[in-house]
C-alpha atoms as a PDB file:
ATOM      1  CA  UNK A   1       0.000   0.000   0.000  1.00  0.00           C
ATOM      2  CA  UNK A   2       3.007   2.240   0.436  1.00  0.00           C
ATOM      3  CA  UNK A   3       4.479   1.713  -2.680  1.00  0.00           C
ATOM      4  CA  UNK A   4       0.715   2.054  -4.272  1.00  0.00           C
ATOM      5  CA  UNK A   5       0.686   5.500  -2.464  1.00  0.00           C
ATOM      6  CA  UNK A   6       4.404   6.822  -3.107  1.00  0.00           C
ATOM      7  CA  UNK A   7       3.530   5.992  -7.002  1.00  0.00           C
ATOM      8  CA  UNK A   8       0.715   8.426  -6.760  1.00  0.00           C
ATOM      9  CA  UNK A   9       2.735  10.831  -5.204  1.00  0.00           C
ATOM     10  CA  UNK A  10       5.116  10.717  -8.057  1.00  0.00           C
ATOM     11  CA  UNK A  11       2.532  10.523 -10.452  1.00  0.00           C
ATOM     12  CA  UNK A  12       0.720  13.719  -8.980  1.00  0.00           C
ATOM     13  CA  UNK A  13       4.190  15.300  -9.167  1.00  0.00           C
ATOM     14  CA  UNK A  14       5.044  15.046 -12.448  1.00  0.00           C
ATOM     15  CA  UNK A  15       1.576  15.873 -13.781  1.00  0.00           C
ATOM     16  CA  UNK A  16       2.221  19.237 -12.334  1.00  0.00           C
ATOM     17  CA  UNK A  17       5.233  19.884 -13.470  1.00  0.00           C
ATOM     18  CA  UNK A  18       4.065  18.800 -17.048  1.00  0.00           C
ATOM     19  CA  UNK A  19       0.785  21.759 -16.293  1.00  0.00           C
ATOM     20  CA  UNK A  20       3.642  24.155 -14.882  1.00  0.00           C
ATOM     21  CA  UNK A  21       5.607  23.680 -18.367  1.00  0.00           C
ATOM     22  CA  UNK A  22       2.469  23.933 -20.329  1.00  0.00           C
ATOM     23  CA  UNK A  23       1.100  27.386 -18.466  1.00  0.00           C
ATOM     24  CA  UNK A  24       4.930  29.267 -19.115  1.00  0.00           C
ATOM     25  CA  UNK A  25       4.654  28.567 -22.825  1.00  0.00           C
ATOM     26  CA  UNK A  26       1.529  29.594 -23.698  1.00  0.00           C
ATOM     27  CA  UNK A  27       2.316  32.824 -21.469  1.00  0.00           C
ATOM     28  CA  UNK A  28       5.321  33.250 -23.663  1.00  0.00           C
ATOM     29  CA  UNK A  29       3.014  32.968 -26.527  1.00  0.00           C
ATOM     30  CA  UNK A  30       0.693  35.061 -25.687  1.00  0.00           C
ATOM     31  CA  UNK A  31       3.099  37.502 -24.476  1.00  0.00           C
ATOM     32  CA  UNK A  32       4.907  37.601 -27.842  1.00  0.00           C
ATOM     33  CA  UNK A  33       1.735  37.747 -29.555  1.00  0.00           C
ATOM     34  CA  UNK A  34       1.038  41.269 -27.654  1.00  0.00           C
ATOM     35  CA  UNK A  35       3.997  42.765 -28.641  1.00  0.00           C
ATOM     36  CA  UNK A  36       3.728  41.872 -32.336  1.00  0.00           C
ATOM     37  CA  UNK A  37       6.930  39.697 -32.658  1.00  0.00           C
ATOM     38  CA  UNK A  38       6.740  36.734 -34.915  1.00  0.00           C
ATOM     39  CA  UNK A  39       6.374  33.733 -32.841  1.00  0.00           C
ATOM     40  CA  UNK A  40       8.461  31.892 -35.659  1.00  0.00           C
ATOM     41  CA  UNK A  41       9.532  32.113 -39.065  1.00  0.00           C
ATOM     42  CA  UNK A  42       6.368  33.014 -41.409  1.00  0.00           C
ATOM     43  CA  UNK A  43       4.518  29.858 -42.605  1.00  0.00           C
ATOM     44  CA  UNK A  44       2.999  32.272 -45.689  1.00  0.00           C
ATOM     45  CA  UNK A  45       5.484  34.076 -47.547  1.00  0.00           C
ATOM     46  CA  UNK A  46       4.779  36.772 -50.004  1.00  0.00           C
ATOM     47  CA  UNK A  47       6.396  37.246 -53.333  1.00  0.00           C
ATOM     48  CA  UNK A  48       6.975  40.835 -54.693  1.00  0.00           C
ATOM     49  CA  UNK A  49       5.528  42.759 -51.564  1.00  0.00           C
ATOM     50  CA  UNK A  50       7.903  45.808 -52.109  1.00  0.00           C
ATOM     51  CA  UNK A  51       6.307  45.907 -56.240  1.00  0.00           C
ATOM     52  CA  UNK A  52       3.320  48.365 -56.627  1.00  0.00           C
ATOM     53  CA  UNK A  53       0.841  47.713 -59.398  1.00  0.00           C
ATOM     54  CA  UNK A  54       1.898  49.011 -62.418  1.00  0.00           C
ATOM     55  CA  UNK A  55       1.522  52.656 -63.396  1.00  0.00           C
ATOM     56  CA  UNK A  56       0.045  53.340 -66.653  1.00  0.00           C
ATOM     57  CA  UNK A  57      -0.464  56.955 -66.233  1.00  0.00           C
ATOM     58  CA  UNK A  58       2.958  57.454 -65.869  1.00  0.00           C
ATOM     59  CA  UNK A  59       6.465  57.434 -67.345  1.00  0.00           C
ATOM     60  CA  UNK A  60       7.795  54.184 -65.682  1.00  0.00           C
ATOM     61  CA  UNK A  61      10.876  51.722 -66.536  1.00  0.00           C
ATOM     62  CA  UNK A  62      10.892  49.163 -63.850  1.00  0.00           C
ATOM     63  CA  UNK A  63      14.399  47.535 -63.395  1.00  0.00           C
ATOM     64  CA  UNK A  64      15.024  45.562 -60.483  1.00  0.00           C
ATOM     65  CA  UNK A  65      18.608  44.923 -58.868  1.00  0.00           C
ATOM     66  CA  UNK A  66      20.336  42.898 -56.158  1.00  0.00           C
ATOM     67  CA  UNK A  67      18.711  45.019 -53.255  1.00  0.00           C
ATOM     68  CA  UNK A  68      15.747  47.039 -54.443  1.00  0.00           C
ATOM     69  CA  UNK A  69      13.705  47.661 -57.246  1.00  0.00           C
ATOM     70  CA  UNK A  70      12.825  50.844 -58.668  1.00  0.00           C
ATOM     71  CA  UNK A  71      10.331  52.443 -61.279  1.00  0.00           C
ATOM     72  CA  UNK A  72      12.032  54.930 -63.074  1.00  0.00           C
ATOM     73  CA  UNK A  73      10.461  57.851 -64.503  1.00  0.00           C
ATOM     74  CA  UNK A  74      12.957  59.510 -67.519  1.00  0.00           C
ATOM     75  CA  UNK A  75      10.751  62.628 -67.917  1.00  0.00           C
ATOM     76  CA  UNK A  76      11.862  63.836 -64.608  1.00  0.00           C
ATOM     77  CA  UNK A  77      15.067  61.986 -64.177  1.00  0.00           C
ATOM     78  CA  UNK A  78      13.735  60.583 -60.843  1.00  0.00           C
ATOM     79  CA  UNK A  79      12.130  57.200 -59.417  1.00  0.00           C
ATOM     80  CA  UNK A  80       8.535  57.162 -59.181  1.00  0.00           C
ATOM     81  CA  UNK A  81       9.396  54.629 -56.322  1.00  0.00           C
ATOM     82  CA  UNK A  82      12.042  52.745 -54.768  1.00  0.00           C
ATOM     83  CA  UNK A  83      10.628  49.474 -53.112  1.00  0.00           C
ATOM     84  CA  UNK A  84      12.431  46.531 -51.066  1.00  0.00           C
ATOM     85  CA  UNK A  85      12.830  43.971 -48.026  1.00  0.00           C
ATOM     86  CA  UNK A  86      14.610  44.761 -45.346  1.00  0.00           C
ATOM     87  CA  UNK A  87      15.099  42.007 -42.766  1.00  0.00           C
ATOM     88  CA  UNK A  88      17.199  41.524 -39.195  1.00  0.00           C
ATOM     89  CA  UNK A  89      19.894  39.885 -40.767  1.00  0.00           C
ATOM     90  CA  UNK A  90      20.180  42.539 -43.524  1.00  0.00           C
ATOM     91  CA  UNK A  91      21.139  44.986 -41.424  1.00  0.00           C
ATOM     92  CA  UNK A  92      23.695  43.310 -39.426  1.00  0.00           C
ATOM     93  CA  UNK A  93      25.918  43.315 -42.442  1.00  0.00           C
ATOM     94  CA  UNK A  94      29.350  45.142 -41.903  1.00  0.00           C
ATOM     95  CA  UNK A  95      29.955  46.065 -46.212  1.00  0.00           C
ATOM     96  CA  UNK A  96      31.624  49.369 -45.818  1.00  0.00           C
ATOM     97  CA  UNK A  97      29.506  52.672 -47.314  1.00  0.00           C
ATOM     98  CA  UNK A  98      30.288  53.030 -51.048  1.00  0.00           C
ATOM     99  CA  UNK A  99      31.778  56.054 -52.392  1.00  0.00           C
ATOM    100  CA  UNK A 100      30.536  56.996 -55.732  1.00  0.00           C
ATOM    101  CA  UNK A 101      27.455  58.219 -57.141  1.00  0.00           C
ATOM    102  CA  UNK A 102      26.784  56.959 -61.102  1.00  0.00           C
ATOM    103  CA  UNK A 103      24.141  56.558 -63.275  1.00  0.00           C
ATOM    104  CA  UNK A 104      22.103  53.078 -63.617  1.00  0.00           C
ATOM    105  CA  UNK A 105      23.673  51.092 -66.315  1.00  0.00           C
ATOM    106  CA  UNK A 106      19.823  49.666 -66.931  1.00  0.00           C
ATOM    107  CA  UNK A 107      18.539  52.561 -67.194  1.00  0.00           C
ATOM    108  CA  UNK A 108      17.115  53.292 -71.038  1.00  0.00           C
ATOM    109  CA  UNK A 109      17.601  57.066 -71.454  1.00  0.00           C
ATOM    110  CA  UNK A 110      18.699  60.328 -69.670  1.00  0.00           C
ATOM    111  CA  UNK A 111      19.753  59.879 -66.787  1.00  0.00           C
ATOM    112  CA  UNK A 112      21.132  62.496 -63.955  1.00  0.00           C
ATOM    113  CA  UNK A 113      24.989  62.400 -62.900  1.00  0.00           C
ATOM    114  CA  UNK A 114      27.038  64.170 -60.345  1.00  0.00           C
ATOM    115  CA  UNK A 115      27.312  67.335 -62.705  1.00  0.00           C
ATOM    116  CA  UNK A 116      23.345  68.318 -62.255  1.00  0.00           C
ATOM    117  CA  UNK A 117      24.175  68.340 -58.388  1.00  0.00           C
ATOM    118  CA  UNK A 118      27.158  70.081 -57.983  1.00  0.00           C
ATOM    119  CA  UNK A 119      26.639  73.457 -56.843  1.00  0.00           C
ATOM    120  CA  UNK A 120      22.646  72.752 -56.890  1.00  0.00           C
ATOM    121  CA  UNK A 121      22.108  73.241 -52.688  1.00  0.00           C
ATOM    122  CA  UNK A 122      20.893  69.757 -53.133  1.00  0.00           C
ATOM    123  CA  UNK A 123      22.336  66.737 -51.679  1.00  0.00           C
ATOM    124  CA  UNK A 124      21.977  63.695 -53.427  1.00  0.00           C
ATOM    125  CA  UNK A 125      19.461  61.637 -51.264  1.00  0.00           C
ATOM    126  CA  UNK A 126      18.891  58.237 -51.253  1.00  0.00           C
ATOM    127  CA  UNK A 127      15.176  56.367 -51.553  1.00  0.00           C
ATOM    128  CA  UNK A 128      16.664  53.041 -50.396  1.00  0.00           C
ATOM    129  CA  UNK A 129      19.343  54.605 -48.250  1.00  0.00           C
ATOM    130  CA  UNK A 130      22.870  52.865 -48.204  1.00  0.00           C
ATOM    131  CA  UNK A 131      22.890  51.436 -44.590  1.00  0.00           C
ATOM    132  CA  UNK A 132      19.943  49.299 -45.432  1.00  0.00           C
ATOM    133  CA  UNK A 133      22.536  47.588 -48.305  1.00  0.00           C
ATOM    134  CA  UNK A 134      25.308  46.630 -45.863  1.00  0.00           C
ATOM    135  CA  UNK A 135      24.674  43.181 -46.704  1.00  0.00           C
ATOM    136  CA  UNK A 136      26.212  42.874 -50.490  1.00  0.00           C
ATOM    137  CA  UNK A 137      28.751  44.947 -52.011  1.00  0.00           C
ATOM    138  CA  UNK A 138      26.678  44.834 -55.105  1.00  0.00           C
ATOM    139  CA  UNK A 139      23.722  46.298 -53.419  1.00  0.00           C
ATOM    140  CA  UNK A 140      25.674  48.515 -51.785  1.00  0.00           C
ATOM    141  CA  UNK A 141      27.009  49.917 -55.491  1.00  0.00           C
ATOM    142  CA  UNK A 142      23.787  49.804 -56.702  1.00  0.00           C
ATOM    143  CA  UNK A 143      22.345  51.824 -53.803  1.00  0.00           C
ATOM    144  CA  UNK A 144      24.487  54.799 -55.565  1.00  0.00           C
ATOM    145  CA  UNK A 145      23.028  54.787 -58.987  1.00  0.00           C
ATOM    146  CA  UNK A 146      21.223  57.873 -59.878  1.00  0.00           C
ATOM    147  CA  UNK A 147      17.737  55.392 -60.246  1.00  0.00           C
ATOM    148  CA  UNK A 148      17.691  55.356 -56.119  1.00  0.00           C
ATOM    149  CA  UNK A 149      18.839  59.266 -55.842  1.00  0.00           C
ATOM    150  CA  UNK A 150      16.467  62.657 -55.568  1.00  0.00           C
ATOM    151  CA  UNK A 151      17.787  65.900 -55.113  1.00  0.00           C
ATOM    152  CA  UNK A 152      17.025  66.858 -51.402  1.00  0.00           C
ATOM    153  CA  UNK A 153      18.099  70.120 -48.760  1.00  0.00           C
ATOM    154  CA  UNK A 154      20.788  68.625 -46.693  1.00  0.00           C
ATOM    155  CA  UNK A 155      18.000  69.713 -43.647  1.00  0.00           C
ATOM    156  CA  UNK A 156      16.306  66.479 -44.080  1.00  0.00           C
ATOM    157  CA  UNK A 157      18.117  64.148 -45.632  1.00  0.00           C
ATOM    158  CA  UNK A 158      20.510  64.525 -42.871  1.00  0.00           C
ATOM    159  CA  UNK A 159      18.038  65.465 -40.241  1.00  0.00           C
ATOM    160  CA  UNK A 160      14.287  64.051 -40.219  1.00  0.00           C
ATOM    161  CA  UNK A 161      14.607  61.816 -43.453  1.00  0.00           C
ATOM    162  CA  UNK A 162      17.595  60.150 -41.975  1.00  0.00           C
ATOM    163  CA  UNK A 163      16.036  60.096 -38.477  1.00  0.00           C
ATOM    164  CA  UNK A 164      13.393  58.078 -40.302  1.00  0.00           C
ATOM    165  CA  UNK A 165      15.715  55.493 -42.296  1.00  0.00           C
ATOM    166  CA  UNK A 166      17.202  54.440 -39.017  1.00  0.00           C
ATOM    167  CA  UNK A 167      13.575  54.170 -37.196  1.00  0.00           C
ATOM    168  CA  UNK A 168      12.967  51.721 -40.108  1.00  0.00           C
ATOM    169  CA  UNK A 169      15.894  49.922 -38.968  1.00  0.00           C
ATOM    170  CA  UNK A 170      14.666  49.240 -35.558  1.00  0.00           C
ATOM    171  CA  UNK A 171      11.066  48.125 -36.673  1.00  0.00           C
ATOM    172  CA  UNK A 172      13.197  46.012 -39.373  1.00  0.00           C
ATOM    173  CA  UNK A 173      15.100  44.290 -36.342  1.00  0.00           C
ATOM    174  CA  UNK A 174      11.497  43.759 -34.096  1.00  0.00           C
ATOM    175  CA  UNK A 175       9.796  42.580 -36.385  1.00  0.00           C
ATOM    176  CA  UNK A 176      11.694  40.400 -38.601  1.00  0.00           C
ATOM    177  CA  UNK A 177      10.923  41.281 -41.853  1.00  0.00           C
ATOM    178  CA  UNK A 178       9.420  44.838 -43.870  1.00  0.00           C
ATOM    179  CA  UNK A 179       8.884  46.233 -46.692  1.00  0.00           C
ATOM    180  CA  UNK A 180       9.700  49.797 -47.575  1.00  0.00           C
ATOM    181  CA  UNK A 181       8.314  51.804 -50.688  1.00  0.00           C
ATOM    182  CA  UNK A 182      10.130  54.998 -50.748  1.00  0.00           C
ATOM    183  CA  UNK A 183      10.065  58.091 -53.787  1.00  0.00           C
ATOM    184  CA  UNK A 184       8.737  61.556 -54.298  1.00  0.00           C
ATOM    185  CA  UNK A 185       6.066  63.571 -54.783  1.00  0.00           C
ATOM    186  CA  UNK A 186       5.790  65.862 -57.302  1.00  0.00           C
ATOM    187  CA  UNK A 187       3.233  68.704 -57.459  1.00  0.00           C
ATOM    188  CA  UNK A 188       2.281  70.443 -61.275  1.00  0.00           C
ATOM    189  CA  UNK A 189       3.620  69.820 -64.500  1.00  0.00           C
ATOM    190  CA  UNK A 190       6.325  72.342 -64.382  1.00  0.00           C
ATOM    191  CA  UNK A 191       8.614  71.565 -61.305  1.00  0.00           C
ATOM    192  CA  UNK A 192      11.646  73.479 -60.579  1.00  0.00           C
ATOM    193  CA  UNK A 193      14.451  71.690 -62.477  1.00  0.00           C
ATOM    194  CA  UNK A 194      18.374  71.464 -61.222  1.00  0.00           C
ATOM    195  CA  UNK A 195      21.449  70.460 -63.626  1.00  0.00           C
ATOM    196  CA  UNK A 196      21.962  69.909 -67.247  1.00  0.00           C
ATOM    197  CA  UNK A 197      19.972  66.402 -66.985  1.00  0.00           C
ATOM    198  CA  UNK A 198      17.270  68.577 -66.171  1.00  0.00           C
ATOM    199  CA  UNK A 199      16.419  66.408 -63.053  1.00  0.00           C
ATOM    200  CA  UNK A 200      13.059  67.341 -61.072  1.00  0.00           C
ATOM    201  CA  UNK A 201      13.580  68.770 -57.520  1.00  0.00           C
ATOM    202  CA  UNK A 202      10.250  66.742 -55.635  1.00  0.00           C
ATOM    203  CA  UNK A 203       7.953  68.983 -53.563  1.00  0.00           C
ATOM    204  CA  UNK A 204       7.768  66.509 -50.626  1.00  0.00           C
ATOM    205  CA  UNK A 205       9.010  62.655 -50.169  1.00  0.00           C
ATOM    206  CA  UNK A 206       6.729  59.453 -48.873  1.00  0.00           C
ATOM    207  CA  UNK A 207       7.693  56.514 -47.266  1.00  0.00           C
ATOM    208  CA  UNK A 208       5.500  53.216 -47.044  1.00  0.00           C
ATOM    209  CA  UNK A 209       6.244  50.458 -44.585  1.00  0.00           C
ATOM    210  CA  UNK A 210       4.310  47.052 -44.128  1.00  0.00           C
ATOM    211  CA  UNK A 211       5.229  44.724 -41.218  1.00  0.00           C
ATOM    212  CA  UNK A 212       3.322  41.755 -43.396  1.00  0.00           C
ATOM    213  CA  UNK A 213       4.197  38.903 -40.918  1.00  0.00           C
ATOM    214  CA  UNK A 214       3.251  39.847 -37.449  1.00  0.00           C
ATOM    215  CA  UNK A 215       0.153  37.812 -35.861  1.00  0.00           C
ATOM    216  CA  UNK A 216      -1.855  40.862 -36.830  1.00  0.00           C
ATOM    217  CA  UNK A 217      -0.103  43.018 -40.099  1.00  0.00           C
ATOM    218  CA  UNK A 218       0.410  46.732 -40.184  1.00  0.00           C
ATOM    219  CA  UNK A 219       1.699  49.353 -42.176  1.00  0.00           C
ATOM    220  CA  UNK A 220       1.835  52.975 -41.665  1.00  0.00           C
ATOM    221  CA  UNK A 221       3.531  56.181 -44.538  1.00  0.00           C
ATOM    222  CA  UNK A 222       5.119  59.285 -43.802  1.00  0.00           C
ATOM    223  CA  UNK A 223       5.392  62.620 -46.074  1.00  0.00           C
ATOM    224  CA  UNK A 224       8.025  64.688 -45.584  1.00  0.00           C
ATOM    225  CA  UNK A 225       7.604  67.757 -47.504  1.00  0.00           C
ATOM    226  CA  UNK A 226      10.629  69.238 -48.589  1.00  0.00           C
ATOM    227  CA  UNK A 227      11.727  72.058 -46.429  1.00  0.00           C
ATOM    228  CA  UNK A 228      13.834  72.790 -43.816  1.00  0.00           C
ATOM    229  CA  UNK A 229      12.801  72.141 -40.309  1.00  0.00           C
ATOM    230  CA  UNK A 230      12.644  69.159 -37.556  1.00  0.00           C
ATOM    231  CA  UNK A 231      10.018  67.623 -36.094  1.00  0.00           C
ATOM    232  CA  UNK A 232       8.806  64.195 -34.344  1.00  0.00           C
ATOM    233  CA  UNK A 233       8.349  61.510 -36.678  1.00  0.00           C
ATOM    234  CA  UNK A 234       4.759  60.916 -35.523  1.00  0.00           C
ATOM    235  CA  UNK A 235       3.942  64.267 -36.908  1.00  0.00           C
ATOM    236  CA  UNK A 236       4.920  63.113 -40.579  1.00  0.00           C
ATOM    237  CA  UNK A 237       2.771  59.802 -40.234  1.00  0.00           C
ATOM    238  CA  UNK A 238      -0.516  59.412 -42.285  1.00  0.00           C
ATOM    239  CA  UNK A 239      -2.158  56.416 -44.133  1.00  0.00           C
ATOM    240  CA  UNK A 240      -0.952  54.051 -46.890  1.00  0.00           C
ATOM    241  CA  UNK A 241      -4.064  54.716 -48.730  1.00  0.00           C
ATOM    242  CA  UNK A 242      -3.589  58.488 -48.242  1.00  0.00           C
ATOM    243  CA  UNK A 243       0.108  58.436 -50.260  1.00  0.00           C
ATOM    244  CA  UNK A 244      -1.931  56.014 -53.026  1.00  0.00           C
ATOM    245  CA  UNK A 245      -4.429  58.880 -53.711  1.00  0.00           C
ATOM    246  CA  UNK A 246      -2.004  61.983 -53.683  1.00  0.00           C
ATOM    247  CA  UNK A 247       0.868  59.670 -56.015  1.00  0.00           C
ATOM    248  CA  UNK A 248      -1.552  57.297 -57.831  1.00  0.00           C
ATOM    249  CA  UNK A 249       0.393  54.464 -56.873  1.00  0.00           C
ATOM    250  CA  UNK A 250      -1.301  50.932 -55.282  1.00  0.00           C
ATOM    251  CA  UNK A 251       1.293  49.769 -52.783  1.00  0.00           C
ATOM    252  CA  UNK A 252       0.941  45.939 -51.843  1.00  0.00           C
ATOM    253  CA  UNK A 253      -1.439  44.492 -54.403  1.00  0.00           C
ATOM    254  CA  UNK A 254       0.051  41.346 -54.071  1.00  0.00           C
ATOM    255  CA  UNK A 255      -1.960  41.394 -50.331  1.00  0.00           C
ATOM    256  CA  UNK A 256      -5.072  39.658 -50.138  1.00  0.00           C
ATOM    257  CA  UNK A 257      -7.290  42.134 -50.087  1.00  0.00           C
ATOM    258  CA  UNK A 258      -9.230  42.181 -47.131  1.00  0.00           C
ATOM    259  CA  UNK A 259      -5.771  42.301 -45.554  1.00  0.00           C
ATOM    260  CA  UNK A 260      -4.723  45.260 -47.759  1.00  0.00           C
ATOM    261  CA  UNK A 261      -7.869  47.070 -47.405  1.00  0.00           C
ATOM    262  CA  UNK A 262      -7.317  46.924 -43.387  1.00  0.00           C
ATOM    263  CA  UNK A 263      -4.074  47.659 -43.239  1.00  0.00           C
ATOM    264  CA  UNK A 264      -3.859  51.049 -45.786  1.00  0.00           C
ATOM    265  CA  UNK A 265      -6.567  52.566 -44.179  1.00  0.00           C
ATOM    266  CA  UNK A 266      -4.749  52.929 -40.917  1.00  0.00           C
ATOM    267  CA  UNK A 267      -2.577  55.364 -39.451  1.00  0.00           C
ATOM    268  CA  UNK A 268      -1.923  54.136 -35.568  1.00  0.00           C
ATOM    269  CA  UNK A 269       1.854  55.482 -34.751  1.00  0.00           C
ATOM    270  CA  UNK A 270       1.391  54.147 -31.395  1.00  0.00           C
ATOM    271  CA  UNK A 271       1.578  50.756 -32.675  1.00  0.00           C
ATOM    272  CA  UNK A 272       4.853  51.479 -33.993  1.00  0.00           C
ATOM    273  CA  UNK A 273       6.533  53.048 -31.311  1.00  0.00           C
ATOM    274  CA  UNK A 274       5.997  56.435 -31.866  1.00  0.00           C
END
């Protein structure tokens, strides 16, 4: 009867160890859940996120290389967007910051060079900025072509634009995986024009983000416009679906759509941090 007894014992013991076990992961789960980490790698993966739809209505030559993709418009000498992934282990990469600015060999056209900005008051900004291409020399030498550049006041690119880039850096490292659709906005049919190449100076710049593989998704955009000045990134945020109607471009239409719909018609900078 003792043995009978001490087996029970043993018995009742490890049954509640096993339920102790059981209740700390699906805290962890839960927990994870709440702060919209992945709980693992994603079980749906989406090809061509960082591609918007096609733009008839506009001059566009799409040409896609080792770390972005971009839709280049030849009338103005500018992208109509820039568009890639950026994941955690992309931006641990140590490639060092490339030096020289040239034009994109795959581009069909005119194309700026370093002539139309020098002695412009622009700097030459990056859409897909070069620390997000510290993974791959190539991308890294791609990141310079004149396909990824807009003329920009030093103000923001080195001020609230940049303070942006690196913001996308941190949601890129909490969440996994994004996707960033980056360009400018141009206002009129006769923008003020810099260089020989005649390049378009924008009137403001938007930036599209979608954390696709969270539990729940989200994106958010920002428009900067171009002036000088500095203020909180939460003040720049609007809608995905607001940048669609000022730029005519779809971001994401390879999202099912209820999930697309949802998403684009939300603004929330809490959830991100801001």
């Amino acid at each position: 009867m003792a043995k009978k007894k001490g087996k029970r014992k043993s018995q009742r013991s490890f049954s509640k160890w096993l339920l102790g076990i059981l209740i700390i992961g699906i805290s962890t789960i839960f927990a994870t859940q709440w702060k919209g980490v992945p709980l693992s790698q994603p079980t749906t993966k989406y090809e061509g996120l960082e591609i918007p739809a096609r733009l008839f209505d506009h001059e566009e030559q799409i040409i896609h290389h080792t770390g972005y993709s971009v839709s280049y418009n030849e009338l103005l000498r500018l992208p109509n967007w820039v568009g890639y992934e950026l994941t955690r282990e992309k931006i641990t990469g140590t490639v060092a910051r490339a030096k020289h600015f040239q034009p994109d060999p795959l581009v069909q056209g005119i194309s700026a060079d370093n002539q139309d900005y020098s002695h412009s008051g622009y700097d030459r900004g990056h859409m897909a900025p070069a620390a997000d291409m510290k993974w791959s020399t190539q991308a890294m030498k791609e990141s310079f072509y004149f396909s990824n550049i807009c003329p920009q006041l030093h103000n923001l690119n080195a001020g609230d634009w940049k303070e942006l880039e690196e913001k996308v850096r941190e949601w890129a490292q909490r969440d996994s995986a994004i996707i960033i659709v980056s360009g400018p906005i141009i206002n009129g049919d006769n923008p003020k024009r810099i260089g020989v190449s005649q390049v378009a100076v924008p009137d403001a710049f938007y930036k599209v983000i979608l954390a696709p593989y969270l539990s729940t998704p989200r994106a958010i955009g920002f428009i900067m416009k171009h002036q000088k000045g500095n203020h909180p990134l939460r003040s720049y945020a609007v809608s995905v679906d607001s940048i669609e109607s000022l730029t005519g471009i779809d971001f994401f239409p390879e999202l099912p759509d209820a999930i697309e719909k949802e998403v684009e018609a939300k603004t929330q900078p809490e959830e991100w941090g801001l």
